[in-house]
N, C-alpha and C. Protein backbone atom coordinates (compact mmCIF):
# COMPACT_ATOMS: atom_id res chain seq x y z
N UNK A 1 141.72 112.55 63.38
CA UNK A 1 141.25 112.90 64.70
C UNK A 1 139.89 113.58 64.60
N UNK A 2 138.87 112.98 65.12
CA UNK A 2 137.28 113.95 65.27
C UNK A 2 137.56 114.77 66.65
N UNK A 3 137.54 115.64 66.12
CA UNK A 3 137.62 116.96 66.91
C UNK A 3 135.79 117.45 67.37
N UNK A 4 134.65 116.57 66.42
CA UNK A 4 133.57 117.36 66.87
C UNK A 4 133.15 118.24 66.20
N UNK A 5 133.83 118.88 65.43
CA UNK A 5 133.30 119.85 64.31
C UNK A 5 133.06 119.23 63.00
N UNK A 6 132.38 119.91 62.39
CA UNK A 6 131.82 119.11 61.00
C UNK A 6 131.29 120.62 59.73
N UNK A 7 131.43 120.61 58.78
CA UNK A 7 131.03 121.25 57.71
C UNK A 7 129.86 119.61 56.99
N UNK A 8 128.46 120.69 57.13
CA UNK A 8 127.15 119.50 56.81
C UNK A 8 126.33 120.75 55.69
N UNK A 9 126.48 120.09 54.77
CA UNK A 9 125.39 120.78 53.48
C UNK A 9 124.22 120.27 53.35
N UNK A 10 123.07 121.08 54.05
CA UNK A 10 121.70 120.69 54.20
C UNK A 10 120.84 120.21 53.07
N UNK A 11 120.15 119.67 53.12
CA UNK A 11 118.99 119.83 52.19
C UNK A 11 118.64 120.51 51.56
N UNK A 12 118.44 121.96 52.03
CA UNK A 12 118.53 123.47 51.10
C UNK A 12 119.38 123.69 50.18
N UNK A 13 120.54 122.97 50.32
CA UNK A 13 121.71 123.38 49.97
C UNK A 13 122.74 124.14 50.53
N UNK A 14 122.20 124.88 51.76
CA UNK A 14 123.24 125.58 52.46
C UNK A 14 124.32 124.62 53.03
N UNK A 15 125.24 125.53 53.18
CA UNK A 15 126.91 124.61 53.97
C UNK A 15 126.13 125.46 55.78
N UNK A 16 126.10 124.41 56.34
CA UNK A 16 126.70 124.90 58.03
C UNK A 16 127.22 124.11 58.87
N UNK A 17 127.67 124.79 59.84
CA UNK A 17 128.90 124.13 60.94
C UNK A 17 128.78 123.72 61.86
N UNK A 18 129.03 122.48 62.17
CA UNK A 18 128.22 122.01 63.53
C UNK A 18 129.65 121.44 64.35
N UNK A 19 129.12 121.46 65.72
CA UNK A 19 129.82 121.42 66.53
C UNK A 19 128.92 119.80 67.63
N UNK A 20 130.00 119.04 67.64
CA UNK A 20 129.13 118.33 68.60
C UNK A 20 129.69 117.70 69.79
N UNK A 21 129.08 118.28 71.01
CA UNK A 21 129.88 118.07 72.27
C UNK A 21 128.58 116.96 73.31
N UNK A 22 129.14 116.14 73.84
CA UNK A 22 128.64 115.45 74.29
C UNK A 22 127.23 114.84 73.76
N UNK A 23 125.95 115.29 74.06
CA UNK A 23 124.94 115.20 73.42
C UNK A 23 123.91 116.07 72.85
N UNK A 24 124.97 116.91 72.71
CA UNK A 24 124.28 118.29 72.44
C UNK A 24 125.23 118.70 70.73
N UNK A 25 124.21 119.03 69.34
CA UNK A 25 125.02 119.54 68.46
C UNK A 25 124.68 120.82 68.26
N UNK A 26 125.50 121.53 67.91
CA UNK A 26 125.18 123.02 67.58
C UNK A 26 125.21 123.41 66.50
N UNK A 27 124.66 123.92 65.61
CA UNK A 27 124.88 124.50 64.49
C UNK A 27 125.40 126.12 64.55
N UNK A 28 126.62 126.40 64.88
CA UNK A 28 127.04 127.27 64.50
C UNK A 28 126.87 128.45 63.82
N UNK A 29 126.58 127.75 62.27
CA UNK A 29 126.03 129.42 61.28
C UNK A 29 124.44 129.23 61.82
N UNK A 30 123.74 128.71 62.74
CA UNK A 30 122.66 130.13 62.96
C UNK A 30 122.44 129.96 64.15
N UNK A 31 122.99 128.93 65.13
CA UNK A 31 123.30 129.15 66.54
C UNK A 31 121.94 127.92 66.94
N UNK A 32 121.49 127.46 66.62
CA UNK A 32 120.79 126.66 66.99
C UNK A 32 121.26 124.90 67.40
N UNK A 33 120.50 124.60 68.32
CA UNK A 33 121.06 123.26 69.38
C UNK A 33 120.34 122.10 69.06
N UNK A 34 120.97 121.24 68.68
CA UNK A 34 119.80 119.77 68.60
C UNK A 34 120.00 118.69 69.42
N UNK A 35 119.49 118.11 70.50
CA UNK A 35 119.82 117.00 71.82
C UNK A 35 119.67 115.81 70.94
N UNK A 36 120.69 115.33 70.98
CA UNK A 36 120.60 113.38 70.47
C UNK A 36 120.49 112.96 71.79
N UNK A 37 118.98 112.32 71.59
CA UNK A 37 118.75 111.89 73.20
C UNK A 37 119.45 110.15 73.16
N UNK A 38 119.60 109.22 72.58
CA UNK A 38 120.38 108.15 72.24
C UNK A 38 119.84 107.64 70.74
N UNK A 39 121.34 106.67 70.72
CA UNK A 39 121.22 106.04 69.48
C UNK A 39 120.73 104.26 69.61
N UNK A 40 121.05 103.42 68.55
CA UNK A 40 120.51 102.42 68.34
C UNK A 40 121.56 101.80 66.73
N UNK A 41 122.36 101.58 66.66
CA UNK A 41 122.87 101.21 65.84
C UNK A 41 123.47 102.18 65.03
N UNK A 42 123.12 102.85 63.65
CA UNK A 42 122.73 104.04 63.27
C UNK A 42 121.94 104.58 62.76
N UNK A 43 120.90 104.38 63.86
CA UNK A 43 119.80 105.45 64.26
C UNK A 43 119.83 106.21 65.49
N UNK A 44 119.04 107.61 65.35
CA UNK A 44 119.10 108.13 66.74
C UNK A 44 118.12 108.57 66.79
N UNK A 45 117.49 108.85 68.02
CA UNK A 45 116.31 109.80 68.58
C UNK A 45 117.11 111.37 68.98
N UNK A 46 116.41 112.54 68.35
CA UNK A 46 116.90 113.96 68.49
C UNK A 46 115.82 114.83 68.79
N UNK A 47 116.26 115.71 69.29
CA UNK A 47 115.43 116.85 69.89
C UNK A 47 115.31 118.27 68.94
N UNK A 48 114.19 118.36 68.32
CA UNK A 48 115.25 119.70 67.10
C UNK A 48 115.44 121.19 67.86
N UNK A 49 115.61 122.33 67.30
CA UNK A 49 115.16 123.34 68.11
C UNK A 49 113.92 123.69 67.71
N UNK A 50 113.16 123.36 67.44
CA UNK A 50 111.45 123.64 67.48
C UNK A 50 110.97 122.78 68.36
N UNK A 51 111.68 122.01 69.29
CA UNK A 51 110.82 121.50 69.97
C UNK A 51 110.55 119.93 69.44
N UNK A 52 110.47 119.60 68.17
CA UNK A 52 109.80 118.44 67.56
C UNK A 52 111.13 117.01 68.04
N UNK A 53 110.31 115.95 68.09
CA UNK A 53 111.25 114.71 68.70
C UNK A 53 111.34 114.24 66.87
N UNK A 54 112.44 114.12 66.31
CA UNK A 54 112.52 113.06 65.09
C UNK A 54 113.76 111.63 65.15
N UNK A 55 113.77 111.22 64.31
CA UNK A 55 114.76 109.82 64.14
C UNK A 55 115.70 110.50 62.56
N UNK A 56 117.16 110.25 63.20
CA UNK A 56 118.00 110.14 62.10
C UNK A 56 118.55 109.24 62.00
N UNK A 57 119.37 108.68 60.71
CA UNK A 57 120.04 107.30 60.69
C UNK A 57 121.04 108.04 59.23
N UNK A 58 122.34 107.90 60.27
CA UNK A 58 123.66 107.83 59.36
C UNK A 58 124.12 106.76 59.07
N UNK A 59 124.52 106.70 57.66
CA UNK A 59 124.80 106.17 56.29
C UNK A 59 125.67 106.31 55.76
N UNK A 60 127.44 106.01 56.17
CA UNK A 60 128.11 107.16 55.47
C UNK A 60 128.47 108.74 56.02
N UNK A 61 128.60 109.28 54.65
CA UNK A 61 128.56 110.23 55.37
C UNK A 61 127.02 111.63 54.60
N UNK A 62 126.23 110.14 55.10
CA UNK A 62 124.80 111.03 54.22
C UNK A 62 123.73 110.61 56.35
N UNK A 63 122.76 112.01 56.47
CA UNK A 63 122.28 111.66 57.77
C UNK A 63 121.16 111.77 57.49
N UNK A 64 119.95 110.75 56.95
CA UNK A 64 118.91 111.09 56.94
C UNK A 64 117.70 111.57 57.88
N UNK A 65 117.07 112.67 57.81
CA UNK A 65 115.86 113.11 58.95
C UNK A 65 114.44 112.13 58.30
N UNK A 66 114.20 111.11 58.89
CA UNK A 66 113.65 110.03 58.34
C UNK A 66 112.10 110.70 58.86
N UNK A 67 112.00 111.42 60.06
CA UNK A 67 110.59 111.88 59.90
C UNK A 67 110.42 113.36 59.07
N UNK A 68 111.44 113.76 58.37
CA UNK A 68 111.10 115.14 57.63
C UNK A 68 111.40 114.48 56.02
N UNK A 69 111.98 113.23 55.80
CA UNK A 69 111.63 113.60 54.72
C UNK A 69 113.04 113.61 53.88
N UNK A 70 113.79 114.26 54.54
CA UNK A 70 114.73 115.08 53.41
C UNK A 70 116.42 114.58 54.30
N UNK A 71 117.75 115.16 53.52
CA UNK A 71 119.38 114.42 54.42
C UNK A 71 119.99 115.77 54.66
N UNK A 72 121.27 115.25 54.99
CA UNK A 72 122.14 115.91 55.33
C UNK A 72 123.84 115.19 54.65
N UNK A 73 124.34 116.23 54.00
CA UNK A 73 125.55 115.48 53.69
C UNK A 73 126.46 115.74 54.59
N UNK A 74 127.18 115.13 55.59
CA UNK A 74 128.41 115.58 55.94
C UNK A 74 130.18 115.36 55.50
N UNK A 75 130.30 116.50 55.53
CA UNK A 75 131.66 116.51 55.08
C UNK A 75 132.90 116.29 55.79
């Protein structure tokens, strides 16, 4: 059952917790919001909290930030 919650180990290496309700995800351990404005197969257009528009595309359970560069593993 996806309940919406997720444990995702960043790029840094940190573990944080995201929560994802409708089109809105939250990251939990530091409270910050990211808008998936829509997808496209698996790709999406997102909103970060800085403001910046990027493209991710999940793979599995690997989410790459294809304009930064760097993933996300989710667990």
């Amino acid at each position: 059952m996806d309940t919406g919650f997720r444990s995702v180990i960043r790029s840094d290496g940190m573990m944080h917790f995201e929560h994802e309700i409708g089109n809105a995800r939250f990251d939990l351990s530091d409270g910050s919001m990211t808008q998936v404005l829509g997808s496209f197969g698996d790709m999406q257009s997102v909103v970060r909290p800085n403001g910046s528009i990027g493209i991710e595309q999940t793979v599995g359970n690997m989410r790459f930030n294809l304009d930064q560069g760097n993933f996300d593993q989710l667990l």
